[in-house]
Every structure is written in C-alpha cells, then in structure tokens.
C-alpha atoms as a PDB file:
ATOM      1  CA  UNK A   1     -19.358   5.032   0.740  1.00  0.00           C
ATOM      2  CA  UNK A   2     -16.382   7.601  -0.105  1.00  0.00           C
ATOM      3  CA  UNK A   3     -15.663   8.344  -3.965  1.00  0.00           C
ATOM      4  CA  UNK A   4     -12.412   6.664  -5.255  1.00  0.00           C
ATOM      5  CA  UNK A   5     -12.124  10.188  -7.085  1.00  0.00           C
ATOM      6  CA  UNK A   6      -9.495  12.377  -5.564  1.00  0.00           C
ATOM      7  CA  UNK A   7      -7.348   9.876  -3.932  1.00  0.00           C
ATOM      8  CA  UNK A   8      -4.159  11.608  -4.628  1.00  0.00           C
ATOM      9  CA  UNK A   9      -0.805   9.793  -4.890  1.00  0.00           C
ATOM     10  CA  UNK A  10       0.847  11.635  -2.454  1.00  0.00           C
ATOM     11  CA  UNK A  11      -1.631  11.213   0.650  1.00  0.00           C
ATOM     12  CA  UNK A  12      -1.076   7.051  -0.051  1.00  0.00           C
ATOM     13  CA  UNK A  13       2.468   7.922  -0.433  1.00  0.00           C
ATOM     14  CA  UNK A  14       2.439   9.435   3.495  1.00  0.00           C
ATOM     15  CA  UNK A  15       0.100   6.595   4.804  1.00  0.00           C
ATOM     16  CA  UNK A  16       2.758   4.367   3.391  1.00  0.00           C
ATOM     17  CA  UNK A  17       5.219   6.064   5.119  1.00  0.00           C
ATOM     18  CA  UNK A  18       3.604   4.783   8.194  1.00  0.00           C
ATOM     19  CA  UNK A  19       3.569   1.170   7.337  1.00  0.00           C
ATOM     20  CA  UNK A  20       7.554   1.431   6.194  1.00  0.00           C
ATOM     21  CA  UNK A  21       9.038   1.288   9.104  1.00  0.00           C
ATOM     22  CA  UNK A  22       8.362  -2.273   9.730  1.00  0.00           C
ATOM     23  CA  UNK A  23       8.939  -3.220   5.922  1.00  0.00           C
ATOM     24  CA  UNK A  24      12.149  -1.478   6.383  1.00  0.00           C
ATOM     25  CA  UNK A  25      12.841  -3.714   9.540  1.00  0.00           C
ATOM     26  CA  UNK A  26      12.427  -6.966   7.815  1.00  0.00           C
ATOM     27  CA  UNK A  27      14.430  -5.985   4.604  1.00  0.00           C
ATOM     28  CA  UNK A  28      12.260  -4.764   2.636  1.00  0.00           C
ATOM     29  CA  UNK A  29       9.836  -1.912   1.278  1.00  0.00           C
ATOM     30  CA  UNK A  30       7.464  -1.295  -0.681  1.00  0.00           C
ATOM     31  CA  UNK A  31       6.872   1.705  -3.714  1.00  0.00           C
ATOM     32  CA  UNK A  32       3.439   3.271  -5.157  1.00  0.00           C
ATOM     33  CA  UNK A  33       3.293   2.702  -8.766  1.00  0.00           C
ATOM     34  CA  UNK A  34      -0.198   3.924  -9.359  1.00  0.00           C
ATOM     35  CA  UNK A  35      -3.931   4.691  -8.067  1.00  0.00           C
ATOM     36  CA  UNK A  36      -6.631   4.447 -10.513  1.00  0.00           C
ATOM     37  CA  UNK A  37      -9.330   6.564 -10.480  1.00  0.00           C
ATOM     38  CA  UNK A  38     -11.674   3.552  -9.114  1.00  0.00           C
ATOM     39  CA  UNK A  39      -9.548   3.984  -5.808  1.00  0.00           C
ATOM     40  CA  UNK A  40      -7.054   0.284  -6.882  1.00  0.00           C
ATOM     41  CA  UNK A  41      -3.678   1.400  -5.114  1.00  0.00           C
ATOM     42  CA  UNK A  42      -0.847  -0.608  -7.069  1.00  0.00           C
ATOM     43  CA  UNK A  43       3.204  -1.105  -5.140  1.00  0.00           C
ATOM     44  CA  UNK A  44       6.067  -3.052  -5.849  1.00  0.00           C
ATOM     45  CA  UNK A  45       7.261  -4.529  -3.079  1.00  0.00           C
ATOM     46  CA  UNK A  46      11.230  -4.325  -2.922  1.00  0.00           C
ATOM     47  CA  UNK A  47      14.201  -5.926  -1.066  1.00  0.00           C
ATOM     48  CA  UNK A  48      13.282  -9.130   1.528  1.00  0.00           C
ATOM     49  CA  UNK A  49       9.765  -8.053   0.506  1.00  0.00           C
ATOM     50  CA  UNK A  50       9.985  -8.867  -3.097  1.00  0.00           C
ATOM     51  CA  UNK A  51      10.822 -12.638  -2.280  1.00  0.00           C
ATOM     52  CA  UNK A  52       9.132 -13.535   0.927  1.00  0.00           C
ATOM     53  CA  UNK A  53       6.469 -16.339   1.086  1.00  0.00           C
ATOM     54  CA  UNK A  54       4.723 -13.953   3.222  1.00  0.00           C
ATOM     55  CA  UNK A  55       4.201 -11.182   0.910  1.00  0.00           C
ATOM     56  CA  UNK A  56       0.285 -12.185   0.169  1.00  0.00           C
ATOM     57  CA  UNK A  57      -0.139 -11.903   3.761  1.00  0.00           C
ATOM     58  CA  UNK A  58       1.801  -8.521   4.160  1.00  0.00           C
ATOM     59  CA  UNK A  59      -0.447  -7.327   1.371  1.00  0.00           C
ATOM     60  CA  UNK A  60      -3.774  -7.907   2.806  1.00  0.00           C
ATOM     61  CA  UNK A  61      -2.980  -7.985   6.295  1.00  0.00           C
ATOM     62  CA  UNK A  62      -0.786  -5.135   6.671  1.00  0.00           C
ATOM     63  CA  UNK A  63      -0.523  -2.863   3.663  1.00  0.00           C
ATOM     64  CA  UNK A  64      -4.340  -2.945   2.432  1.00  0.00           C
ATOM     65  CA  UNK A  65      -5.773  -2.275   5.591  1.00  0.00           C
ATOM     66  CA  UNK A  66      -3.688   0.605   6.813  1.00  0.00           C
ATOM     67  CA  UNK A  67      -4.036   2.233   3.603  1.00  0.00           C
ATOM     68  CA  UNK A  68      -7.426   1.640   3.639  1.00  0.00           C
ATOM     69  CA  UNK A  69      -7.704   3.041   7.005  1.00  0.00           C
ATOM     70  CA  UNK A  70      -5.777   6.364   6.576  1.00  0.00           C
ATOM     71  CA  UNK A  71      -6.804   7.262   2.854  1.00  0.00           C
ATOM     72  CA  UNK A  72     -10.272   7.756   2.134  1.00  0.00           C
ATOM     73  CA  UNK A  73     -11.253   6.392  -1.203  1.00  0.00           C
ATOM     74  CA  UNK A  74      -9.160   3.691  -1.784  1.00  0.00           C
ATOM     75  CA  UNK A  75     -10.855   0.321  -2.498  1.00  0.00           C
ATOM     76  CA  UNK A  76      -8.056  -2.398  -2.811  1.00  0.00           C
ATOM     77  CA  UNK A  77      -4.467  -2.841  -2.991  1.00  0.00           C
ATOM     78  CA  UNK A  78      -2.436  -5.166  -5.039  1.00  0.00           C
ATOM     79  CA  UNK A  79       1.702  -5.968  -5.813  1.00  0.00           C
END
C-alpha cells in the first residue's frame, strides 16, 4: 500500500483537471480545499454541481476513483 505522505496539492489539482471537463459540461466544477496528510482529498463542488441530487454519485463514482487512480496516496475523497 502507497504512503498518504507526499500527496502534494498540486498533482490532485492536475488529476482534477482531467475530470473537469465533464463537470464543466454539466454546469458545474469542482475546487481542492485540502489533502491531509492521511491521503483524505477534500473539494467543494461549485455551480450545477453544488445543487445536483447526483452529487453523492459524482463523488464516488467519478471524482474518487479518478483521483484515486492518477494520484498515488490518496485514500478517500469527500465534498
């Protein structure tokens, strides 16, 4: 298992960059507000994102795994 130690802002901050686009599409978007050193990735989702019904899903379907995926280190994501 990877150490949470080390995950630096700005390498989330590009993998999010990835996921955006579609965020973007629907509305919305979402911003890092912090990632602790036991890897916990916190965002605000903004815009159409902020309100949807579907932002739960968004979280763990979209934005945890591909940050997950690209970023070594980082154990969960929340909004």
């Amino acid at each position: 298992m990877s150490s949470a130690r080390g995950v630096r802002p700005e390498v989330v901050r590009r993998a999010l960059d990835i996921v955006r686009p579609g965020l973007v599409a629907d509305g919305g978007n979402a911003e890092l507000v912090s990632v602790s050193e036991d890897g916990v990735v916190r965002l605000v989702l903004q815009g159409a994102c902020a309100r949807c019904p579907a932002r739960e899903m968004t979280r763990r379907l979209v934005l945890e795994p591909a940050l997950r995926a690209r970023v070594p280190g980082v154990t969960v994501v929340l909004v």
